[in-house]
Protein backbone atom coordinates (compact mmCIF):
# COMPACT_ATOMS: atom_id res chain seq x y z
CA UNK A 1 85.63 99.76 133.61
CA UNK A 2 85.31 100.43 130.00
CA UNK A 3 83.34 103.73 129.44
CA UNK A 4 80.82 103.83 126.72
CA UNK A 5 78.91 107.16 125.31
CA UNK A 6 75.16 106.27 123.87
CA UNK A 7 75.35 106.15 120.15
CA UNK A 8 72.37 106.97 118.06
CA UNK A 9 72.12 103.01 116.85
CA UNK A 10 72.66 100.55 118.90
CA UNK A 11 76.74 99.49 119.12
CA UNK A 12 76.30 95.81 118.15
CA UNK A 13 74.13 96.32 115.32
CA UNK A 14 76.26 99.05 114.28
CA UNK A 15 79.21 96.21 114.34
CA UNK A 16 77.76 93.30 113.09
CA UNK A 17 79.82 91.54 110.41
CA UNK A 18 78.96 92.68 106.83
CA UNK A 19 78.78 89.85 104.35
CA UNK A 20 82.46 88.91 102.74
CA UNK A 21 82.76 89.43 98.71
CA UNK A 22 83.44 86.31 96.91
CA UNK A 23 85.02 85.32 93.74
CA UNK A 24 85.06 82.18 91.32
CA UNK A 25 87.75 81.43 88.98
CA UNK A 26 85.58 82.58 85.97
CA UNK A 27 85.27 85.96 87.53
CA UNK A 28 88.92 86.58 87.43
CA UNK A 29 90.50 88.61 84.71
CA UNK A 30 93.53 87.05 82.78
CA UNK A 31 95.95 88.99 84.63
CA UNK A 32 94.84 87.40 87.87
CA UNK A 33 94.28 83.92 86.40
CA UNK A 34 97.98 83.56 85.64
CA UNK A 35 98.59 82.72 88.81
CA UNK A 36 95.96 80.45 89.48
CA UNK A 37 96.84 77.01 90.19
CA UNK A 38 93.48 75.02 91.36
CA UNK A 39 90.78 76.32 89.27
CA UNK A 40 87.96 74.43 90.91
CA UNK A 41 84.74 74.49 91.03
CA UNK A 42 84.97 71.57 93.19
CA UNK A 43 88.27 70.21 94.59
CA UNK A 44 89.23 67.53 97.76
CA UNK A 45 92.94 67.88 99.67
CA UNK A 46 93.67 64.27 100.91
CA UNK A 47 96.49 62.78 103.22
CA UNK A 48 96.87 66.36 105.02
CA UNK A 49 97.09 67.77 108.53
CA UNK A 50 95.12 70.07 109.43
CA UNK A 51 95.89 72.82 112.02
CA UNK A 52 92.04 74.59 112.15
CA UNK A 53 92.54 77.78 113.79
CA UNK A 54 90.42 77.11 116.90
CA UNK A 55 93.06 76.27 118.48
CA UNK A 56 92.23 72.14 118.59
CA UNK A 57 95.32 69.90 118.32
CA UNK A 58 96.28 69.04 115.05
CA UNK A 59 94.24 66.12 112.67
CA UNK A 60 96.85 64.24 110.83
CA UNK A 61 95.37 61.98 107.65
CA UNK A 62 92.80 63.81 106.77
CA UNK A 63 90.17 65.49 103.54
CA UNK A 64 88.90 68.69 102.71
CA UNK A 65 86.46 69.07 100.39
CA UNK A 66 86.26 72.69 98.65
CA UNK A 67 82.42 73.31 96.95
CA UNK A 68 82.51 76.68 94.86
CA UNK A 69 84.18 79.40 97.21
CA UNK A 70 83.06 77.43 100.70
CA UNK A 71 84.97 74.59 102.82
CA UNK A 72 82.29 71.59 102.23
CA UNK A 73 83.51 69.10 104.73
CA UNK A 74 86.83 68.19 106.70
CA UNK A 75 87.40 64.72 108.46
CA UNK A 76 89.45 61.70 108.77
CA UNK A 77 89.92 60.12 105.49
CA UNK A 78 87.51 57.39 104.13
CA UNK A 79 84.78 59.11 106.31
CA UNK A 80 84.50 62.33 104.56
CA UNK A 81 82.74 61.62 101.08
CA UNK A 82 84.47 63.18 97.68
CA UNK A 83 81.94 64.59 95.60
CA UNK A 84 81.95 63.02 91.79
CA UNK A 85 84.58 64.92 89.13
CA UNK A 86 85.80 67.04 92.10
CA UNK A 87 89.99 67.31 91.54
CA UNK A 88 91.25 65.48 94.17
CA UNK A 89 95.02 66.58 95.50
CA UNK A 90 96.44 63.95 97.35
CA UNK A 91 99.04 65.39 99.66
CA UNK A 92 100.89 63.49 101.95
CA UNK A 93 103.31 65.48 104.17
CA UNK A 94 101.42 68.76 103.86
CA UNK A 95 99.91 70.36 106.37
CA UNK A 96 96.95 73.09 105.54
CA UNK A 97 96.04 75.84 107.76
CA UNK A 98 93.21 78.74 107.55
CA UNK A 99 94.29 81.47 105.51
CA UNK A 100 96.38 83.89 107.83
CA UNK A 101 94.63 87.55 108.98
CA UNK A 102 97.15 90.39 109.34
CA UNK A 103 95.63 92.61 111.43
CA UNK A 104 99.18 95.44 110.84
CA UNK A 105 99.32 95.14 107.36
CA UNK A 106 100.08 98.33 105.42
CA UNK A 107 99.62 98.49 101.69
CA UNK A 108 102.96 100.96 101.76
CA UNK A 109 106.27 100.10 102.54
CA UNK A 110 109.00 101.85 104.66
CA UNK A 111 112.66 101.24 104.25
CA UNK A 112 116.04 102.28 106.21
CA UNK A 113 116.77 105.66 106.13
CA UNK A 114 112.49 107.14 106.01
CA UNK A 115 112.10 105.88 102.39
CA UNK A 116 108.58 105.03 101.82
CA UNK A 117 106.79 103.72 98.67
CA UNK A 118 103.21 102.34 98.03
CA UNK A 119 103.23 99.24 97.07
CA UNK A 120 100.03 98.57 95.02
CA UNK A 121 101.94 95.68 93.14
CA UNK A 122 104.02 94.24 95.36
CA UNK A 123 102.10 94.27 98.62
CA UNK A 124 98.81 92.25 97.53
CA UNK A 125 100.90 89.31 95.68
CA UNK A 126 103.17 88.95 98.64
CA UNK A 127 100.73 88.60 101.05
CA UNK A 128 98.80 86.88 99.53
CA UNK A 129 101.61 84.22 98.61
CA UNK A 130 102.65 83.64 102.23
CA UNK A 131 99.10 82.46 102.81
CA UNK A 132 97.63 85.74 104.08
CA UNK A 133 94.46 86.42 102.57
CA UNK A 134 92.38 88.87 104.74
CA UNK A 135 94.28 92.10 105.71
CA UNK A 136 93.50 95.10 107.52
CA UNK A 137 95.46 97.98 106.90
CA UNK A 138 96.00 99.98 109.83
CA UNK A 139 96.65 103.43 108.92
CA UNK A 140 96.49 104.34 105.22
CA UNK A 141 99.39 106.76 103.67
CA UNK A 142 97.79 106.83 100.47
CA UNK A 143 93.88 106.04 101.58
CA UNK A 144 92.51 106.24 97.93
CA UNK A 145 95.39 103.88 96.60
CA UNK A 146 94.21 101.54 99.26
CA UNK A 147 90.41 101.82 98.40
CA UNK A 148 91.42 101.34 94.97
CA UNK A 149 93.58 98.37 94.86
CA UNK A 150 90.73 96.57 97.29
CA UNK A 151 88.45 97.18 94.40
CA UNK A 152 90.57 95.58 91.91
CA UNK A 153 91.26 92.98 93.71
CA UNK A 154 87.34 92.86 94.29
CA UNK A 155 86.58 92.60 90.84
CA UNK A 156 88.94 90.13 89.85
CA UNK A 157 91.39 92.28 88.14
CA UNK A 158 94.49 91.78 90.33
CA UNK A 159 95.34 88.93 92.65
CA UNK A 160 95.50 89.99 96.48
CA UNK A 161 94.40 89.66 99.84
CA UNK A 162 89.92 90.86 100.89
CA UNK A 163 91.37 93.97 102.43
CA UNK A 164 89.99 96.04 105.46
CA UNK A 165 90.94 99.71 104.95
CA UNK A 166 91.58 101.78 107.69
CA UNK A 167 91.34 105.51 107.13
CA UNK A 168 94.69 107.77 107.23
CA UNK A 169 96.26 108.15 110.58
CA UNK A 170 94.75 110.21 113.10
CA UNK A 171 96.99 112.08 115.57
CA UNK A 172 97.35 115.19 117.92
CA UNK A 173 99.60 118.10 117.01
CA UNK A 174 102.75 117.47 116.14
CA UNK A 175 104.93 119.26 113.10
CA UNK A 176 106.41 116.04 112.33
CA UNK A 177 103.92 113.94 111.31
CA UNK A 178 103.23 116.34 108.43
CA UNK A 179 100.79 113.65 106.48
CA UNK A 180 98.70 112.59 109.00
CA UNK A 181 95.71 113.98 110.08
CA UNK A 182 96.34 116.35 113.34
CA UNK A 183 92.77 117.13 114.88
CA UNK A 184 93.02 119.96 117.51
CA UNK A 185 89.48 119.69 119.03
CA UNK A 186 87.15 116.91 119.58
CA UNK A 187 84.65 118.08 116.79
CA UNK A 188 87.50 118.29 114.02
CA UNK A 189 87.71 114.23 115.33
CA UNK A 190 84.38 114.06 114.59
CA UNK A 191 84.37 115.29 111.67
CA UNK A 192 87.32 113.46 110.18
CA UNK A 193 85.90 110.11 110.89
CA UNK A 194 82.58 111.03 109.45
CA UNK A 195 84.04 111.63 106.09
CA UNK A 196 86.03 108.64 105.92
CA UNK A 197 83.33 106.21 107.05
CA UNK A 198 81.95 108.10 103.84
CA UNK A 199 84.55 107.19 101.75
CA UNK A 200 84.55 103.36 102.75
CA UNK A 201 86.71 103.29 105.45
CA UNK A 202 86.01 100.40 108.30
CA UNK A 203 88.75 101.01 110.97
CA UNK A 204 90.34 104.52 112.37
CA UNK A 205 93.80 103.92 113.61
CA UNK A 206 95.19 106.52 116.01
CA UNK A 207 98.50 107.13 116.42
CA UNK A 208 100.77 108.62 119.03
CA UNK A 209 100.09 112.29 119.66
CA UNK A 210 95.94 111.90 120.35
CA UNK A 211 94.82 113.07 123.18
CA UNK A 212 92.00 112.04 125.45
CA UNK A 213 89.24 114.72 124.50
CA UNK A 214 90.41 113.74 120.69
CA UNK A 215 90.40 109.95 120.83
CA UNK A 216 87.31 109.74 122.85
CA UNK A 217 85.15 111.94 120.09
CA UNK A 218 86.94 108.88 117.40
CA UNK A 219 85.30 106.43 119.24
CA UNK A 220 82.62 107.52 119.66
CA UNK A 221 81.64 108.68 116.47
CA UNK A 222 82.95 105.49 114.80
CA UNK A 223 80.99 103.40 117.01
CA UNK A 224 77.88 105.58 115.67
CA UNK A 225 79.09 104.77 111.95
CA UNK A 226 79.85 101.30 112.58
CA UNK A 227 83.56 101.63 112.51
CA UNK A 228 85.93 100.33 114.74
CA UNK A 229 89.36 101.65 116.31
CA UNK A 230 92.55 100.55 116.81
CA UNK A 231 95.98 102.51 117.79
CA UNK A 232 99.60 103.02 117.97
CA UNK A 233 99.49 105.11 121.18
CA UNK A 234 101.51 106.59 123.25
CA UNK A 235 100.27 109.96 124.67
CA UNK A 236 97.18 107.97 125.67
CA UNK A 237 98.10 104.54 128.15
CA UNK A 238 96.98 101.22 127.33
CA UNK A 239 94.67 102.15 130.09
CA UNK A 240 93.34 104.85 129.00
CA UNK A 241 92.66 103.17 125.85
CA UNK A 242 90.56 101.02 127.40
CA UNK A 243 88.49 103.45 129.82
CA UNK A 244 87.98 105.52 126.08
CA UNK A 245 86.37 102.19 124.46
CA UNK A 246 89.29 101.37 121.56
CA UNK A 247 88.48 98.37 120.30
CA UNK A 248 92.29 96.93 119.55
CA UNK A 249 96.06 97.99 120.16
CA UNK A 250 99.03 97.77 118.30
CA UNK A 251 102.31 96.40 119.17
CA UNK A 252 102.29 95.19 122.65
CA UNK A 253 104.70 95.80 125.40
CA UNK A 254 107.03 98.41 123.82
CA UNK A 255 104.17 101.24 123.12
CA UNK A 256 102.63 100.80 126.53
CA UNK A 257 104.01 104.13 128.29
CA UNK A 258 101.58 102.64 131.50
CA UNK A 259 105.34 101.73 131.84
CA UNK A 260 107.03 105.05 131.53
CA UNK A 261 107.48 106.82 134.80
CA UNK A 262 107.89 109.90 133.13
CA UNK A 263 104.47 109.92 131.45
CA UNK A 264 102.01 112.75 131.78
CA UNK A 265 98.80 113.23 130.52
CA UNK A 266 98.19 113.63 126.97
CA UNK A 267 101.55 113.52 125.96
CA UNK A 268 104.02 111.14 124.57
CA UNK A 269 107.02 110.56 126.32
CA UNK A 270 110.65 111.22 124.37
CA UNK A 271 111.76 107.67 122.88
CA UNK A 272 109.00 105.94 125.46
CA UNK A 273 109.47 102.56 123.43
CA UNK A 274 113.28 102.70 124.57
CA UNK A 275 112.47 103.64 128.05
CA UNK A 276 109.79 101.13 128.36
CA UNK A 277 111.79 98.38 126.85
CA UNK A 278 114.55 99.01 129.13
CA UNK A 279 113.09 99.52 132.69
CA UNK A 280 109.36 98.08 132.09
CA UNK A 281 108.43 95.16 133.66
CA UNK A 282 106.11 92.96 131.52
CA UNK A 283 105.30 90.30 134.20
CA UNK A 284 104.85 92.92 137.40
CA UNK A 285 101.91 93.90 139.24
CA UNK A 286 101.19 96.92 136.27
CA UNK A 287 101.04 94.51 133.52
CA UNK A 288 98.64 92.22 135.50
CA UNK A 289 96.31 94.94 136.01
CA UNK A 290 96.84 96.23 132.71
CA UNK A 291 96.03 93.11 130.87
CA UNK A 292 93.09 91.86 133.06
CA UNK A 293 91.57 95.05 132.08
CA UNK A 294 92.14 94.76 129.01
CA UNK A 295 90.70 91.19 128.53
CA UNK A 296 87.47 92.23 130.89
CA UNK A 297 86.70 94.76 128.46
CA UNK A 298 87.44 92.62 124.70
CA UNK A 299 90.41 94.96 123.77
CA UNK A 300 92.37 93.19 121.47
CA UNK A 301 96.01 93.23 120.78
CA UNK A 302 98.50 93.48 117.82
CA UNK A 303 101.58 91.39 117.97
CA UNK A 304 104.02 92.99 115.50
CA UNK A 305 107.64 91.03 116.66
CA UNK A 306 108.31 91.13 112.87
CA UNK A 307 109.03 94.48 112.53
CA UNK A 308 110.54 94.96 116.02
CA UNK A 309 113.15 92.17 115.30
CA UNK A 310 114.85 93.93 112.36
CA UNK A 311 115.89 96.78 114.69
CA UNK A 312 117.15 94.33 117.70
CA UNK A 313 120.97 94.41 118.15
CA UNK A 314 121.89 90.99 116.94
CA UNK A 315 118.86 89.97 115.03
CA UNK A 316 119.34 91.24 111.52
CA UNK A 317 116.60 89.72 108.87
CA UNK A 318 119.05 88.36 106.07
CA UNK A 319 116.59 85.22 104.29
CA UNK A 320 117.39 85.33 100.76
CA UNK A 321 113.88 86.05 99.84
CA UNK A 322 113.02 88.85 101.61
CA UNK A 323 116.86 90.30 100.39
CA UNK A 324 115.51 89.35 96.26
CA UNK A 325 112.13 90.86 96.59
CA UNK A 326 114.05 94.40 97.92
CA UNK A 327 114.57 96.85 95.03
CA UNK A 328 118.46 97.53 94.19
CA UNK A 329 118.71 100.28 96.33
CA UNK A 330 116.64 99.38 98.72
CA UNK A 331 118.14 96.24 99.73
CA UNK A 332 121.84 98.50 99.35
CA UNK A 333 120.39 101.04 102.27
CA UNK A 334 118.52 98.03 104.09
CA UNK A 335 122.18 96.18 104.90
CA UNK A 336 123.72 99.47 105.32
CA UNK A 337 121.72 99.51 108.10
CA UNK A 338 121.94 96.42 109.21
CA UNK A 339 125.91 96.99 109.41
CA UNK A 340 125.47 100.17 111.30
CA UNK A 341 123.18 98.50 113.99
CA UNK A 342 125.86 95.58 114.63
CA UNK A 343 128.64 98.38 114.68
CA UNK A 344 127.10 100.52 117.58
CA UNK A 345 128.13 99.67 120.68
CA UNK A 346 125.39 101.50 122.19
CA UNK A 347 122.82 100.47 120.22
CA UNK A 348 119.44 100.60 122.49
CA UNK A 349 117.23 97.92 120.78
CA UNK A 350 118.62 94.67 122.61
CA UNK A 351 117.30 91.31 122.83
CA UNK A 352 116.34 92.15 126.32
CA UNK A 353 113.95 94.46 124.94
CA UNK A 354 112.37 91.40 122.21
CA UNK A 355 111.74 88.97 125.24
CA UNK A 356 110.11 91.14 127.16
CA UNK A 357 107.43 92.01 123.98
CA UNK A 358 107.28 88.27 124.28
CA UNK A 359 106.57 87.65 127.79
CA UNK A 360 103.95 90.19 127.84
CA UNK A 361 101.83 88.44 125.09
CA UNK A 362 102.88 85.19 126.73
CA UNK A 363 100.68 87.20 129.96
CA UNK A 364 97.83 88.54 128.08
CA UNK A 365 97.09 85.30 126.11
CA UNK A 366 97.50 82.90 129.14
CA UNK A 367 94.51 85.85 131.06
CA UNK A 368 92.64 85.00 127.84
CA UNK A 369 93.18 88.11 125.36
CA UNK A 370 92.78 87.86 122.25
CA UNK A 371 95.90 88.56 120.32
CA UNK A 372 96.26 89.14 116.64
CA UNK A 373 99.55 89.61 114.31
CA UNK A 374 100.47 91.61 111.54
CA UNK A 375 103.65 92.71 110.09
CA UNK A 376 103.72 96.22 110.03
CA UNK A 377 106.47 96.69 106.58
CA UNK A 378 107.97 99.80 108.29
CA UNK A 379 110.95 100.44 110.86
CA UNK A 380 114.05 99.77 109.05
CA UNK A 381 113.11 97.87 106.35
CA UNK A 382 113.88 93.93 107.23
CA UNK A 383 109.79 93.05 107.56
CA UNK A 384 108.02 93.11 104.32
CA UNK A 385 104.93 91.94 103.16
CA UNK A 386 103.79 88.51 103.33
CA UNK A 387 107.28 87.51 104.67
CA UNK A 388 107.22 89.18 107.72
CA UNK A 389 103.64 87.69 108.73
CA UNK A 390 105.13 84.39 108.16
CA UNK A 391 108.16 85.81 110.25
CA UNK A 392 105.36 86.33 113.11
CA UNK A 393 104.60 82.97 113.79
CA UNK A 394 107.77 81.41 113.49
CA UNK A 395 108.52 84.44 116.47
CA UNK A 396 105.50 83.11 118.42
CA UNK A 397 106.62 79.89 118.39
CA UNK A 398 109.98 81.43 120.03
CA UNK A 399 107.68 82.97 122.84
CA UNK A 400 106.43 80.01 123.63
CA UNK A 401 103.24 79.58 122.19
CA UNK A 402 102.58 75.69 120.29
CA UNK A 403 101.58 75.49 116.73
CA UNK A 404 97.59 75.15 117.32
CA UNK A 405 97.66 78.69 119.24
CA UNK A 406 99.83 80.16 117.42
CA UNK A 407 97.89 79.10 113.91
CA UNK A 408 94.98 80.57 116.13
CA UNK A 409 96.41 83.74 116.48
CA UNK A 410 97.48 84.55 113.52
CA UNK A 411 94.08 83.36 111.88
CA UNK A 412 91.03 83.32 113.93
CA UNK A 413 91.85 85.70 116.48
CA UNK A 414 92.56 88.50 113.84
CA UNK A 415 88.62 87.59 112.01
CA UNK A 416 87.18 88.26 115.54
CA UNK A 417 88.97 91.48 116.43
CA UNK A 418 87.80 92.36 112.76
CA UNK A 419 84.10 90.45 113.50
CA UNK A 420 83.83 88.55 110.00
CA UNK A 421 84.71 85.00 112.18
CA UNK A 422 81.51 83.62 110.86
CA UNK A 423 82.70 83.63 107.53
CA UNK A 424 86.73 82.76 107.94
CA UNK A 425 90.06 82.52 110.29
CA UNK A 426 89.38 78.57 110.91
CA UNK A 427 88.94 75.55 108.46
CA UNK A 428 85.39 74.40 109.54
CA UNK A 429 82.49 73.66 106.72
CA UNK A 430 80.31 76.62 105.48
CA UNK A 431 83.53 79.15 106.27
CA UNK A 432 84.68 80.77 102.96
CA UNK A 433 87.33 78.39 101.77
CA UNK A 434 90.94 80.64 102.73
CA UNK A 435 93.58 77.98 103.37
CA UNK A 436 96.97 77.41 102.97
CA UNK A 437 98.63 74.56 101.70
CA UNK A 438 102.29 73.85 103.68
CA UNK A 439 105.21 71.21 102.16
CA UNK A 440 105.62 69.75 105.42
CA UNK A 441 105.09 69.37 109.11
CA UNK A 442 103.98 72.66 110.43
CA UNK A 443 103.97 71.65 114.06
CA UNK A 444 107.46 69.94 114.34
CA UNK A 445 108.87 72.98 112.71
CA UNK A 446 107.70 76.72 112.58
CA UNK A 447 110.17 77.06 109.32
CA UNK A 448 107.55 74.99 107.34
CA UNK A 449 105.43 78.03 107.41
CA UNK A 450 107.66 79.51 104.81
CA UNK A 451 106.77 76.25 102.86
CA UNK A 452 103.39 77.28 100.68
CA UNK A 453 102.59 75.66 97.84
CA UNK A 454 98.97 76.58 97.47
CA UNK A 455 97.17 79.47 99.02
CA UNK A 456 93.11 79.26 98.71
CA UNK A 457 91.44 82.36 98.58
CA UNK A 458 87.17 81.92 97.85
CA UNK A 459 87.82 78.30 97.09
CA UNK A 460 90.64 79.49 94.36
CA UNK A 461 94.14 77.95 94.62
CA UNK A 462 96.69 80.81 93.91
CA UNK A 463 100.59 79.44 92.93
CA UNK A 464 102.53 80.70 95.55
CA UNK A 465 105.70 80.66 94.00
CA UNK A 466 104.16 82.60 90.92
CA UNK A 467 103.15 85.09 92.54
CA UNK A 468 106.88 86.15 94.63
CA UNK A 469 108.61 85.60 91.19
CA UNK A 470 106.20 88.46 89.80
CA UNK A 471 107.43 90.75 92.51
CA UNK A 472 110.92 90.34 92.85
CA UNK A 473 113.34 93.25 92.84
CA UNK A 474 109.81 95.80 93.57
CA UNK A 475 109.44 95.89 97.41
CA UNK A 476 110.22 99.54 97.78
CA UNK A 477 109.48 101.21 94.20
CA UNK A 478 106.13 99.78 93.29
């Protein structure tokens, strides 16, 4: 069972949800309020379905009424009153969803070949123009970048997602992850999460060299600060993970060396995802185990298909917007890639390796885990920001999930793994009005989620297609 160490404050007062930050129109600077599209104060969607997030069957006809930055009622039409001079939107054929959570979502992008950039520019507008408008980082590169573009965006003076920064990555010793933080005793853990829940951190994401002594101080001491912890692991187990009292994991299936015959403790097996992916079986007896124990003790899960797809033999990410938002060179080294993963006979990332990331989230959200998305803009370049969370559900859909779950997963679940679901992740009245407006019929077709029009963010609509034309040819540079 999960082990806990006492904290000096109790852990769920520690973790209570802190109160969102809202905005109005008025409070927006210029720059920002070029791309708004639905000013408000007070405005009513009619003729929609609705897909809410909790994971109810879709409501087709129906009105939602937006007062200031709140939802103020949802229902069938002609039972859900409009509120004198509100702007009313009639929309027939659009579906509107709660504003998606990406729970993998760096502000920095990583590209074929190791390039990395920070994307300060590009990153907020494109997620926030697929419809995702809470984020959580999940291991900063550039942690002050990240604190600083959350306060712009904060104040009004640059359109983006309400961001959740998670401190840099924390790891064991390892020479080549040179800029991450490599802690070589428990009380150099300690003290590392101590000064970033100083500096306004709210998450500590490990990452694959930690060991046990290392990751259990993190947790503990984060629990004490009222931080929470998530990791890309690998010289801990999924199990371990859980015994040590993480509160999420990232990725899934491929990262879970539970799998890996070879593993020993604290350390990370040589190319474990490969192994993993190639002999580990995601429905067996381990995985049972593995997820019941997760879901008995409220571990959550990442599912970040987005970013593994790029790199599977066969599956190269080619939509024309994600190739226009790539700078020049980027996009030149991105297809180079793409080219030399089709070429190689031998290459080890198969589609064998994609289902079976799929069946085990298929397993862990039919035991009742809670599973979250995000799109992780790293690997080889093909998921990017905003586009590659959109790229998530339609990959969901693949693995079998229907549209209501799915919506549920990449909405609700992520604002409970984060604890701020009293205030959004599902469209019901007195949540903070995040919601996405879709040209079509989400649940007959996943592609529709490419579809926004609108995205609400505090009750303000943002112009989608505004916002990807600011961006294009800067994925990569800025």
């Amino acid at each position: 069972m999960r082990k806990f160490i006492a904290a000096p404050v109790a852990l769920a007062a520690l973790l209570a949800p802190a109160h969102l930050p809202a905005q109005s129109a008025a409070e927006l600077s210029a720059e920002t309020s070029e791309f708004v599209s639905v000013a408000g104060p007070t405005v009513a969607l009619t003729g929609v379905k609705v897909i809410d997030g909790t994971g109810a069957g879709a409501r087709t006809n129906q009105t939602v009424v937006i007062e200031g930055n709140r939802i103020a009622a949802v229902g069938p039409a002609g039972t859900v009153e409009i509120p004198s001079g509100a702007e009313v939107r009639e929309l027939p054929g659009h579906t509107v969803i709660p504003g998606m959570i990406g729970l993998h979502n760096h502000m920095f992008f990583m590209g074929a070949g190791g390039r990395m950039a920070q994307g300060n520019i590009s990153s907020p507008r494109l997620y926030l123009a697929a419809g995702v408008t809470t984020i959580r980082t999940t291991g900063s590169v550039s942690p002050y970048a990240d604190l600083n573009v959350k306060s712009n965006i904060e104040r009004g003076l640059a359109p983006g997602p309400r961001m959740h920064v998670t401190a840099p990555y924390v790891t064991g010793p390892n020479p080549a992850l040179g800029d991450m933080a490599q802690v070589n005793s428990p009380e150099e853990a300690r003290r590392f999460v101590r000064y970033w829940a100083g500096e306004g951190a709210s998450w500590i994401k490990a990452y694959t060299t930690i060991r046990r002594a290392e990751l259990a101080a993190v947790v503990e001491e984060a629990h004490a600060h009222g931080l929470r912890v998530t990791g890309h692991i690998c010289s801990i187990t999924f199990q371990e993970a859980v015994d040590l009292g993480m509160d999420n994991i990232e990725h899934g299936f491929g990262t879970a060396t539970d799998f890996d015959p070879r593993k020993r403790p604290d350390e990370c097996p040589p190319n474990s995802m490969i192994r993993v992916g190639e002999q580990g079986d995601p429905t067996g007896e381990t995985a049972r185990a593995l997820i019941l124990s997760m879901v008995e003790n409220d571990v959550g899960m990442t599912s970040t298909m987005a970013v593994i797809e790029p790199m599977t033999k066969g599956r190269a990410v080619l939509d024309e917007r994600t190739l226009e938002a790539m700078a020049p060179e980027v996009r030149e080294d991105y297809l180079e890639m793409v080219d030399r993963i089709e070429a190689d006979p031998d290459w080890s990332m198969t589609e064998t390796h994609l289902q079976k990331h799929m069946a085990f989230e298929r397993g862990f959200v039919e035991a009742g885990g809670v599973l979250a998305a995000g799109v992780d803009p790293t690997g080889i370049g093909g998921a990017i920001a905003g586009f590659g969370d959109q790229r998530n559900y339609e990959l969901l859909i693949e693995a079998g999930f229907d549209a209501s779950t799915v919506v549920r997963i990449v909405s609700a679940n992520g604002a409970r793994i984060m604890g701020v679901d009293d205030e959004v992740g599902t469209i019901e009245p007195g949540k903070l009005a995040d919601l996405v407006v879709l040209e079509g019929d989400l649940e007959s077709d996943s592609a529709i989620i490419r579809n926004v029009t609108v995205v609400f963010k505090d009750g303000v609509g943002y112009d989608s297609e505004k916002l990807i034309d600011s961006v294009k040819g800067m994925v990569g540079i800025r």
